[in-house]
N, C-alpha and C. Protein backbone atom coordinates (compact mmCIF):
# COMPACT_ATOMS: atom_id res chain seq x y z
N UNK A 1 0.81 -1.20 0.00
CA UNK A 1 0.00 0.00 0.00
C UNK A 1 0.86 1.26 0.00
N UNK A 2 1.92 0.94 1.29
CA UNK A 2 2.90 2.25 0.54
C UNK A 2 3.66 2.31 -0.91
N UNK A 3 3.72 1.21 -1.76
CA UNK A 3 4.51 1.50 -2.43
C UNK A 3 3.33 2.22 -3.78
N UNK A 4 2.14 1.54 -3.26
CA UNK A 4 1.08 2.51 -4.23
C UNK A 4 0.35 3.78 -3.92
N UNK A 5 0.95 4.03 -3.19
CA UNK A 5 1.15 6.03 -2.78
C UNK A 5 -0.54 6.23 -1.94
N UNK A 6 -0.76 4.92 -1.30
CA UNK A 6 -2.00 4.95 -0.59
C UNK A 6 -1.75 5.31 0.79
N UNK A 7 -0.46 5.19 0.96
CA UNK A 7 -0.29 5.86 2.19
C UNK A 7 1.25 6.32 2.54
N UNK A 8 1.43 7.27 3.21
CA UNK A 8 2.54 7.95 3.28
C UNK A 8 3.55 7.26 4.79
N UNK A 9 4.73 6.88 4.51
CA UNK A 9 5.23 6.57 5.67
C UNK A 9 5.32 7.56 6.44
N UNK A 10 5.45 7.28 7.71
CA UNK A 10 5.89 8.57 8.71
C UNK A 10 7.42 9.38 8.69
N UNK A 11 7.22 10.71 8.61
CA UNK A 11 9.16 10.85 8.78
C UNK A 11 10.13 10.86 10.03
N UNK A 12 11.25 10.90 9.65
CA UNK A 12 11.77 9.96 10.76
C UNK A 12 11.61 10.77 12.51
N UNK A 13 11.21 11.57 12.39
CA UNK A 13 11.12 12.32 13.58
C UNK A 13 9.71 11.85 14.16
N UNK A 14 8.97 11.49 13.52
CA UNK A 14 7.74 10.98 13.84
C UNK A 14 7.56 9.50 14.50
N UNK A 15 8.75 8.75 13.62
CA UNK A 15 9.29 7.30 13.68
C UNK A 15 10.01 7.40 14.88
N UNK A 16 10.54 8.03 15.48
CA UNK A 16 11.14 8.23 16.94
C UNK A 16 10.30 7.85 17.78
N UNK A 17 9.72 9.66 17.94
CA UNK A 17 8.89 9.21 18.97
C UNK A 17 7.68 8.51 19.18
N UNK A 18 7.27 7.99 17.96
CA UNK A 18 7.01 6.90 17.86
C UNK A 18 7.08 5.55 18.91
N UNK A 19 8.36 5.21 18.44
CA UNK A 19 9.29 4.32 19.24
C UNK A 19 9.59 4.35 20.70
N UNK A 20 9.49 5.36 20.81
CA UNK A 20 9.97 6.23 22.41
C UNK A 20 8.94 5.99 23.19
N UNK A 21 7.58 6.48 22.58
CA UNK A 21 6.21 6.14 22.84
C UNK A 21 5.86 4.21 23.15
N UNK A 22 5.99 3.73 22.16
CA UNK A 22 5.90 2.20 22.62
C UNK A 22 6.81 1.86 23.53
N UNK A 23 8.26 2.04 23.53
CA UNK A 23 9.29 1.37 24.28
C UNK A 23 9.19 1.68 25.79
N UNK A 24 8.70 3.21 25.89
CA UNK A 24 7.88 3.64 27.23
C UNK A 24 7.05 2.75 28.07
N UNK A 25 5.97 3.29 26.87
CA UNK A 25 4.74 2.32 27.53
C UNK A 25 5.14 0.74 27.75
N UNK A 26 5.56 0.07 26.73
CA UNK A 26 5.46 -1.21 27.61
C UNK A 26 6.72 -1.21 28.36
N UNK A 27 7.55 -0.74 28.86
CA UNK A 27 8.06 -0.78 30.10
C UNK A 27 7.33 -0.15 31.19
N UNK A 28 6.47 0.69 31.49
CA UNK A 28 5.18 0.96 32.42
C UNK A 28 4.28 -0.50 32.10
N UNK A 29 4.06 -1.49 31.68
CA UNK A 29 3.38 -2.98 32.01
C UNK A 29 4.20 -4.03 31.54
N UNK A 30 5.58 -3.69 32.78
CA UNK A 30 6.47 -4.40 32.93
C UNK A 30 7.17 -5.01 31.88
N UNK A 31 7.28 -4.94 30.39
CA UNK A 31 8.33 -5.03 29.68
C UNK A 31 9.35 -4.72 29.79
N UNK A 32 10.47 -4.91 29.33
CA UNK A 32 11.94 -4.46 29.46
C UNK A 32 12.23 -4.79 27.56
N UNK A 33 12.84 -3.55 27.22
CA UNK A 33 13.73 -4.18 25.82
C UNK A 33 14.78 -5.07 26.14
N UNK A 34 15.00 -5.87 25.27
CA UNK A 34 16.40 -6.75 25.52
C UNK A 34 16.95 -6.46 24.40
N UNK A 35 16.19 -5.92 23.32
CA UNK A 35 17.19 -6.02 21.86
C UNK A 35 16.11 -4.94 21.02
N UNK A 36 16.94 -4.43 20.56
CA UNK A 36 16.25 -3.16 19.57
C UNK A 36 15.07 -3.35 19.62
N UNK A 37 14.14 -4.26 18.93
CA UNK A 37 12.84 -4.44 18.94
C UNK A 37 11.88 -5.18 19.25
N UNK A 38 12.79 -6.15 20.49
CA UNK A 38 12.14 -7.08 21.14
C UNK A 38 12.03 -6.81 22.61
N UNK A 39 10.66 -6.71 23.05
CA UNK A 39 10.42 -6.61 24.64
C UNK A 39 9.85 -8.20 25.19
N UNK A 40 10.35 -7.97 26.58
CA UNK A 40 9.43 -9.28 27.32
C UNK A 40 9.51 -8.79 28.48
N UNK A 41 8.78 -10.04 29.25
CA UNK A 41 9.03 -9.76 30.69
C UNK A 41 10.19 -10.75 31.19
N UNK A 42 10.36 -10.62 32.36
CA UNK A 42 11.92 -11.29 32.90
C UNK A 42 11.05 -12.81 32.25
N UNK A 43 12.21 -13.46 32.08
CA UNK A 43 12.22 -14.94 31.51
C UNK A 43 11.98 -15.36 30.75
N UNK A 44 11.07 -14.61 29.55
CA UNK A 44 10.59 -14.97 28.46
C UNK A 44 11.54 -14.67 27.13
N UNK A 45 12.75 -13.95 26.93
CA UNK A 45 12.96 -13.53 26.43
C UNK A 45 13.16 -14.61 25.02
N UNK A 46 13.50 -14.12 23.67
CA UNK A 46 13.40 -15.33 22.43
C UNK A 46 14.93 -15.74 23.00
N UNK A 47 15.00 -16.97 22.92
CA UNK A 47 16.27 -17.76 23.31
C UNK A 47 16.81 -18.09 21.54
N UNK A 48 16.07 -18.18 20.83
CA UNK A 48 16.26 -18.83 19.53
C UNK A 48 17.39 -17.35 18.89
N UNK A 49 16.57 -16.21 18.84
CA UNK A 49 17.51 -15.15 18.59
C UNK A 49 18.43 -14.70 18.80
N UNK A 50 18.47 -14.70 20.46
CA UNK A 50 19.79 -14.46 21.24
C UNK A 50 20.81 -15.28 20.68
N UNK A 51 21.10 -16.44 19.95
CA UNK A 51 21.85 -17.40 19.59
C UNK A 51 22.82 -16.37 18.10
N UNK A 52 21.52 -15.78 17.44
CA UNK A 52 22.43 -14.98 16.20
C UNK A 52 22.72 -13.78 16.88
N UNK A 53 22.02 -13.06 18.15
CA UNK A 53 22.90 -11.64 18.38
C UNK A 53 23.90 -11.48 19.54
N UNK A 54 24.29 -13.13 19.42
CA UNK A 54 25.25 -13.12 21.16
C UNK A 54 26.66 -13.81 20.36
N UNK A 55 26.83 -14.60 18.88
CA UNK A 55 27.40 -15.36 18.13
C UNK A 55 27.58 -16.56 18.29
N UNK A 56 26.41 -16.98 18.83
CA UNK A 56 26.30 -18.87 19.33
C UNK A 56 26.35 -19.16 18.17
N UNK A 57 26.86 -20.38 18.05
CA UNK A 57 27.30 -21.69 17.18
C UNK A 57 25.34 -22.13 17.29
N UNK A 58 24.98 -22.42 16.12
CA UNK A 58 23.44 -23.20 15.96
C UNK A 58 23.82 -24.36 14.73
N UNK A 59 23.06 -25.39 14.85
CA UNK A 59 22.71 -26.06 13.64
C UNK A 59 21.55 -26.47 13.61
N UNK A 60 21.17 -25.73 12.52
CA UNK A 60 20.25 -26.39 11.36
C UNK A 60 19.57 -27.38 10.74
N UNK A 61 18.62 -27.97 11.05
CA UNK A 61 17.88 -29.21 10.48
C UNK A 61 17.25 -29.24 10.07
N UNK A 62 16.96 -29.53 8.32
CA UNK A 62 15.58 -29.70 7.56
C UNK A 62 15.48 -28.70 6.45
N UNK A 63 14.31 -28.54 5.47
CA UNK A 63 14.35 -27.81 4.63
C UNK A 63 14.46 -26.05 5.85
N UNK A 64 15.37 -25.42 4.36
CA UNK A 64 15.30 -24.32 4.40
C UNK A 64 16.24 -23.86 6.02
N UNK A 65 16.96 -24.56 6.60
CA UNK A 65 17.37 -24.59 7.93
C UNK A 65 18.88 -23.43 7.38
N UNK A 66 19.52 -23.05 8.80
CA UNK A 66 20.83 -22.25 8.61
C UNK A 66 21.48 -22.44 9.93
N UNK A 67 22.79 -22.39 9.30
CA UNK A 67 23.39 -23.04 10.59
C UNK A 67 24.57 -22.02 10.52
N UNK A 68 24.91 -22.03 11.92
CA UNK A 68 26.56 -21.30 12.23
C UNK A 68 27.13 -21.78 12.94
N UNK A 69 28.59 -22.02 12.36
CA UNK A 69 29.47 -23.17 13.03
C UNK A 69 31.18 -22.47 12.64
N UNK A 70 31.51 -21.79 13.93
CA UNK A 70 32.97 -21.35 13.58
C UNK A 70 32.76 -20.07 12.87
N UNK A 71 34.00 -20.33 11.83
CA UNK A 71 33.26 -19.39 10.79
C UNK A 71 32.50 -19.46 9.48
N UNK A 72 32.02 -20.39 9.81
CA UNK A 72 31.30 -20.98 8.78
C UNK A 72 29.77 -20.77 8.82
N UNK A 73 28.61 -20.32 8.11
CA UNK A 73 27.60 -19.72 7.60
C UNK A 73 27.07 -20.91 6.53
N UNK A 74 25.97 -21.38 6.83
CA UNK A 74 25.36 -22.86 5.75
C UNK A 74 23.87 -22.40 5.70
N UNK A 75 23.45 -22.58 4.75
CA UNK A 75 21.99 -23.10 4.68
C UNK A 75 21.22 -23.76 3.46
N UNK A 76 20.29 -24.80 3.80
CA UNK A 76 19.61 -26.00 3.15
C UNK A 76 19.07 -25.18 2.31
N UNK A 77 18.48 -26.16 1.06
CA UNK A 77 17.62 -25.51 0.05
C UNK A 77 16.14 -25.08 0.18
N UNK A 78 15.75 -24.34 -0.04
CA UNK A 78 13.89 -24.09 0.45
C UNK A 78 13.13 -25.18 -0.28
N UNK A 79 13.35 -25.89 -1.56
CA UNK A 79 12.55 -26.37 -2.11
C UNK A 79 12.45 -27.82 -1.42
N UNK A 80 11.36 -28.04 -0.70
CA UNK A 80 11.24 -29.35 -0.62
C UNK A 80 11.35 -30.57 -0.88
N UNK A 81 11.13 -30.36 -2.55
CA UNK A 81 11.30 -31.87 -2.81
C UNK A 81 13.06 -31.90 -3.46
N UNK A 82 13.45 -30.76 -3.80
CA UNK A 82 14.68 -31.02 -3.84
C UNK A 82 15.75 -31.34 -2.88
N UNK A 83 15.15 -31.33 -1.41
CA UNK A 83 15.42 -31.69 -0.02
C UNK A 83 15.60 -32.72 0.07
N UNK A 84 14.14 -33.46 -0.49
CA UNK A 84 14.03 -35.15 0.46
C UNK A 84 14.82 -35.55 -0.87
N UNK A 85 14.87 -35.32 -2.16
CA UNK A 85 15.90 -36.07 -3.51
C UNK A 85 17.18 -35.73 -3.05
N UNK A 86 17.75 -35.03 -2.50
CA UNK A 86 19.22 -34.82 -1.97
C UNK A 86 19.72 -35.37 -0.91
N UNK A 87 19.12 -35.24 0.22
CA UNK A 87 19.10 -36.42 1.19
C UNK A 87 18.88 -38.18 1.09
N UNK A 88 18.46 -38.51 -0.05
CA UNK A 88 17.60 -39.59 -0.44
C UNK A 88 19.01 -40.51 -1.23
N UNK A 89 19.61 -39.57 -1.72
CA UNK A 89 20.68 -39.73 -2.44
C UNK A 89 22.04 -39.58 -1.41
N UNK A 90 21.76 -39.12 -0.27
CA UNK A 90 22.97 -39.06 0.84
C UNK A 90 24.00 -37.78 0.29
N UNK A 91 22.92 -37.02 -0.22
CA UNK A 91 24.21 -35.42 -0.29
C UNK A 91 23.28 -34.49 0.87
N UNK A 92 24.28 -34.10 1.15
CA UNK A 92 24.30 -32.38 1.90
C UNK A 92 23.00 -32.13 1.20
N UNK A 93 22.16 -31.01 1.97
CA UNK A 93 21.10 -30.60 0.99
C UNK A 93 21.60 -28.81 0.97
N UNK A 94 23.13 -28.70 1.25
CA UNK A 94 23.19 -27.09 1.64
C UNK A 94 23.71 -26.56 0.41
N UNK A 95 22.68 -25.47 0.03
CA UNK A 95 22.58 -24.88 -1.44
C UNK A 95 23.40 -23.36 -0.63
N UNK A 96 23.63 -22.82 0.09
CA UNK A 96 24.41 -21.37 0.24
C UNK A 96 25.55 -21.39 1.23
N UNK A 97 26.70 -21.45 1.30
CA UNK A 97 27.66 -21.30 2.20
C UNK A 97 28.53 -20.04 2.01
N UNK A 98 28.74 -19.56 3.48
CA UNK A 98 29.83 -18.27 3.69
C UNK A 98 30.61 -18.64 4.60
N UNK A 99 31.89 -18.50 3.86
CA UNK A 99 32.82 -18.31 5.55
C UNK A 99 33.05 -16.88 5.43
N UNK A 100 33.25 -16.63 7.17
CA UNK A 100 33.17 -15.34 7.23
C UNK A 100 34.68 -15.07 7.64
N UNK A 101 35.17 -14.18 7.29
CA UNK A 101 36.39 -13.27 7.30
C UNK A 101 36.95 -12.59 8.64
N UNK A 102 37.97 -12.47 9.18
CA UNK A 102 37.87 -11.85 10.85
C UNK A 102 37.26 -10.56 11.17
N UNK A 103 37.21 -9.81 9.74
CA UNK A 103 36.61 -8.74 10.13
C UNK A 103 35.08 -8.65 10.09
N UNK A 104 34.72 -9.27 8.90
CA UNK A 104 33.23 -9.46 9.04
C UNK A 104 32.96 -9.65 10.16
N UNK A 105 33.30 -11.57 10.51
CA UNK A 105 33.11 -11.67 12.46
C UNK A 105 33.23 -10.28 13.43
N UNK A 106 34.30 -9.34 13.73
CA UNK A 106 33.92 -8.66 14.55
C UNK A 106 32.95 -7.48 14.14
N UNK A 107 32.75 -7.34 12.92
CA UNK A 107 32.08 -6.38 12.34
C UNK A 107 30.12 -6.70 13.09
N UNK A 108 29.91 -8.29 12.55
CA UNK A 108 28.76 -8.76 12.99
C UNK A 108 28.52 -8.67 14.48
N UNK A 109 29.62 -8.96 15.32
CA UNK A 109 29.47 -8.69 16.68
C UNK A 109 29.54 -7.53 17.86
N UNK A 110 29.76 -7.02 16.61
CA UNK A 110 30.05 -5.29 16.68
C UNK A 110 27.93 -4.54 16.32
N UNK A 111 27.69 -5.11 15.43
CA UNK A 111 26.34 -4.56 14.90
C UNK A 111 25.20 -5.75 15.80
N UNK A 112 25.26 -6.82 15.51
CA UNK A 112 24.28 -7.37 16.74
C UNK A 112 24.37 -7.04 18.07
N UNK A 113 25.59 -7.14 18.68
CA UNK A 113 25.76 -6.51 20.09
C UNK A 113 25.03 -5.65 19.96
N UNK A 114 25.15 -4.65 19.67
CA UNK A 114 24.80 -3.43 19.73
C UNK A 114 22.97 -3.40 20.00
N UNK A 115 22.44 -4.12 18.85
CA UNK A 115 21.01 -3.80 19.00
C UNK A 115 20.56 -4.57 20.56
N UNK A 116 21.63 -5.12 21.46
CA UNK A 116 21.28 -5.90 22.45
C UNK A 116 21.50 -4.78 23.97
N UNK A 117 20.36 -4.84 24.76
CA UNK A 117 20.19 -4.46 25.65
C UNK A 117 21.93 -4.22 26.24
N UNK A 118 22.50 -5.26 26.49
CA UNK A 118 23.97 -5.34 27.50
C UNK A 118 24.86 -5.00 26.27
N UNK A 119 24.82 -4.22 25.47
CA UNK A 119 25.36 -4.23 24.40
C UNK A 119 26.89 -4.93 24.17
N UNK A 120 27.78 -4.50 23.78
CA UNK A 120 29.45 -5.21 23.35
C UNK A 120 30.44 -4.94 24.40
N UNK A 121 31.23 -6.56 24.52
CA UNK A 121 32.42 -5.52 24.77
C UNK A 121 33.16 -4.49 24.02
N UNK A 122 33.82 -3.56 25.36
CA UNK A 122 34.29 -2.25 24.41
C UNK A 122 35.87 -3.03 23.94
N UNK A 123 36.40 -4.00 24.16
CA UNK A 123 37.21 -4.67 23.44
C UNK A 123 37.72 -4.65 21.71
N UNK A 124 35.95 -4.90 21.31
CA UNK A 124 35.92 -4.91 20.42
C UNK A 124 35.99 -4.09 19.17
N UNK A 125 35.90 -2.38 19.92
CA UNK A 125 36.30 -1.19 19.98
C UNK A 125 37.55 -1.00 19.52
N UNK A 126 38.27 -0.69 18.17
CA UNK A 126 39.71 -0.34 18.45
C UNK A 126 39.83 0.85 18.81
N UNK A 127 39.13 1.58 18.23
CA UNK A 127 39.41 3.25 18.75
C UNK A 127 38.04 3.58 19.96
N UNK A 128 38.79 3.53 20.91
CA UNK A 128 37.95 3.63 22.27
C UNK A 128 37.58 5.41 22.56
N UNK A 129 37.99 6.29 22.22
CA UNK A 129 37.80 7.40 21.99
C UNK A 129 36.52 7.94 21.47
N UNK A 130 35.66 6.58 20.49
CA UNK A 130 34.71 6.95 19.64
C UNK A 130 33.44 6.75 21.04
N UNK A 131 33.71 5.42 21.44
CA UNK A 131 32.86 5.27 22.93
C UNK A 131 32.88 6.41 23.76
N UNK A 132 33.66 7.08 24.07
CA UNK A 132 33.83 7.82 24.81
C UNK A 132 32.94 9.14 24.46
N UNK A 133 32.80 9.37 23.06
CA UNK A 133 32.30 10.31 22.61
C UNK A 133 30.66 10.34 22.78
N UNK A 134 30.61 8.86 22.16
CA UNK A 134 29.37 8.94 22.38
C UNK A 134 28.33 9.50 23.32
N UNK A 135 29.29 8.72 24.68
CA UNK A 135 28.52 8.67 26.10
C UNK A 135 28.40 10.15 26.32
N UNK A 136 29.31 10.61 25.94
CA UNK A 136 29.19 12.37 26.32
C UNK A 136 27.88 13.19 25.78
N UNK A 137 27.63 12.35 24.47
CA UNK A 137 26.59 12.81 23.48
C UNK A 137 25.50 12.28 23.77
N UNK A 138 25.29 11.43 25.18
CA UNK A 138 23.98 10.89 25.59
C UNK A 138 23.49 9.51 24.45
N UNK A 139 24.45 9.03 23.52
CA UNK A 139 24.29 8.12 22.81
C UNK A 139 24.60 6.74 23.29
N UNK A 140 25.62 6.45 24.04
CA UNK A 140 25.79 5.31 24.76
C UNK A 140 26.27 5.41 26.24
N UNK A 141 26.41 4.51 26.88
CA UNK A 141 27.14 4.20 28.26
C UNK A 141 27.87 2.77 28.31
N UNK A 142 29.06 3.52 29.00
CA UNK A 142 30.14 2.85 29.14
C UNK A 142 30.19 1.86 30.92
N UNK A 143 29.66 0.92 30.42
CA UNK A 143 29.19 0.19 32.13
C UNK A 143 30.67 -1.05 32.27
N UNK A 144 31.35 -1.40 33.51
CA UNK A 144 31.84 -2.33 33.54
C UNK A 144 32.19 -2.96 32.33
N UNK A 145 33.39 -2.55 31.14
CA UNK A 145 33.55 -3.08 30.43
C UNK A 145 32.48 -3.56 29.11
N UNK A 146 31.70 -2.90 29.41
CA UNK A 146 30.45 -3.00 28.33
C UNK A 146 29.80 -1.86 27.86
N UNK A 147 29.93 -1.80 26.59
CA UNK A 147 28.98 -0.22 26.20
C UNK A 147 28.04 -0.73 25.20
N UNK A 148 26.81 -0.39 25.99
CA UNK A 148 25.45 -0.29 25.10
C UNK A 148 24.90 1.06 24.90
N UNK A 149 23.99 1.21 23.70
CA UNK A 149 23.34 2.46 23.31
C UNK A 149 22.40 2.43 24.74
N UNK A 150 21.91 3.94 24.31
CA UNK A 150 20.85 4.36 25.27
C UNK A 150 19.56 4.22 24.00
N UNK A 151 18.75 5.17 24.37
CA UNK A 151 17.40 5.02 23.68
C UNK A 151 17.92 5.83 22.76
N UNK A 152 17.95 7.03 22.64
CA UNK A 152 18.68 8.05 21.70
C UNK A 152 19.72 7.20 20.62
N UNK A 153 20.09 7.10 21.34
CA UNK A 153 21.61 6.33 20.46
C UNK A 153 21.06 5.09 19.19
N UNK A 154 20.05 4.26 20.30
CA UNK A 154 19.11 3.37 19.66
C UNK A 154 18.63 3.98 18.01
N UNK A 155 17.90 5.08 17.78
CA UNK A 155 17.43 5.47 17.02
C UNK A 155 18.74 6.20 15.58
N UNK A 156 19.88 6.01 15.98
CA UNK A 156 20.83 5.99 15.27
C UNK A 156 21.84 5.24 14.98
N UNK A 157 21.40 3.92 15.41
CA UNK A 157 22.53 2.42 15.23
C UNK A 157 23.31 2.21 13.94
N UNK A 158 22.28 3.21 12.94
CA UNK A 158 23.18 2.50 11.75
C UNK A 158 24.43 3.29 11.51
N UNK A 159 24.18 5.23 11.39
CA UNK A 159 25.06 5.72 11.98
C UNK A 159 26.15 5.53 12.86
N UNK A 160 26.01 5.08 14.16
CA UNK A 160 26.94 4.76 14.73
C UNK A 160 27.85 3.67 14.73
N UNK A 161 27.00 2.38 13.77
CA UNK A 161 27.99 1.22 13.26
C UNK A 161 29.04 1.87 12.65
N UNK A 162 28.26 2.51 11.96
CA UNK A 162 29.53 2.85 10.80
C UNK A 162 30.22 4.06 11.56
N UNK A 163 30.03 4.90 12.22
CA UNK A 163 31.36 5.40 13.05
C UNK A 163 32.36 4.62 13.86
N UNK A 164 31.50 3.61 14.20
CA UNK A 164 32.68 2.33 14.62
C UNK A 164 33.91 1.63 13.98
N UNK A 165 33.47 1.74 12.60
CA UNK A 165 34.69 1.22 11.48
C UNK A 165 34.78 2.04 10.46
């Protein structure tokens, strides 16, 4: 519908507080964010996700599955029956593989951290100066070896990835 001019997206100042507005409110009926756009209450949080924004090792089973192992990046084919004929035959059914590069790796753990509540170590930081800046700018905090965005900061992640590298 937006792309047939039936309706106008909001601009981004609107898209804020927006955001500010929900992330509020459901923390007033006990939500907490844990990750850019996921709230719960204590214990519920998605365990399945946390696995791609913390860099757990997962594997994959079945059509269309993806797995991460090391540095290695796999995933099965979507088409079904080309699934059970590949398996049937005793091949791999994995139609896309990446290995990932050292920088990619910290690059990814650098940008998922981030959308995560306890955000990164600042380790991972080479120029620690940029952290520093932030926090001054009300964009992040620097806790025990860990710097996560604030809410502000939140609303400029992509920006600030890329001031990171």
């Amino acid at each position: 519908m937006v792309l047939d001019n039936k309706y106008n997206l909001p601009d981004e100042e609107t898209t804020t507080q927006m955001f500010k507005l929900i992330d509020n409110y459901l923390e007033s009926k006990g939500f907490y964010r844990y990750e850019l756009s996921n709230w719960a209450k204590n214990g519920f949080k998605c365990k399945h996700n946390l696995f791609y924004w913390t860099d757990q090792y997962f594997l994959g089973i079945g059509v269309s599955a993806w797995s991460y192992i090391g540095n290695k990046r796999f995933g099965n084919t979507k088409n079904l029956t080309e699934y059970f004929e590949m398996v049937y035959k005793g091949e791999k059914p994995v139609k896309f593989r990446e290995t990932l590069s050292e920088e990619d790796s910290r690059f990814e753990k650098i940008m998922l951290g981030l959308r995560l509540k306890e955000g990164i170590d600042v380790n991972f930081i080479k120029n620690k100066e940029i952290l520093k800046e932030l926090e001054k700018e009300g964009f992040g905090i620097i806790k025990e070896n860990k710097f996560s965005l604030t809410q502000d900061g939140l609303m400029l992640i992509n920006q600030i990835i890329t001031k990171l590298f």
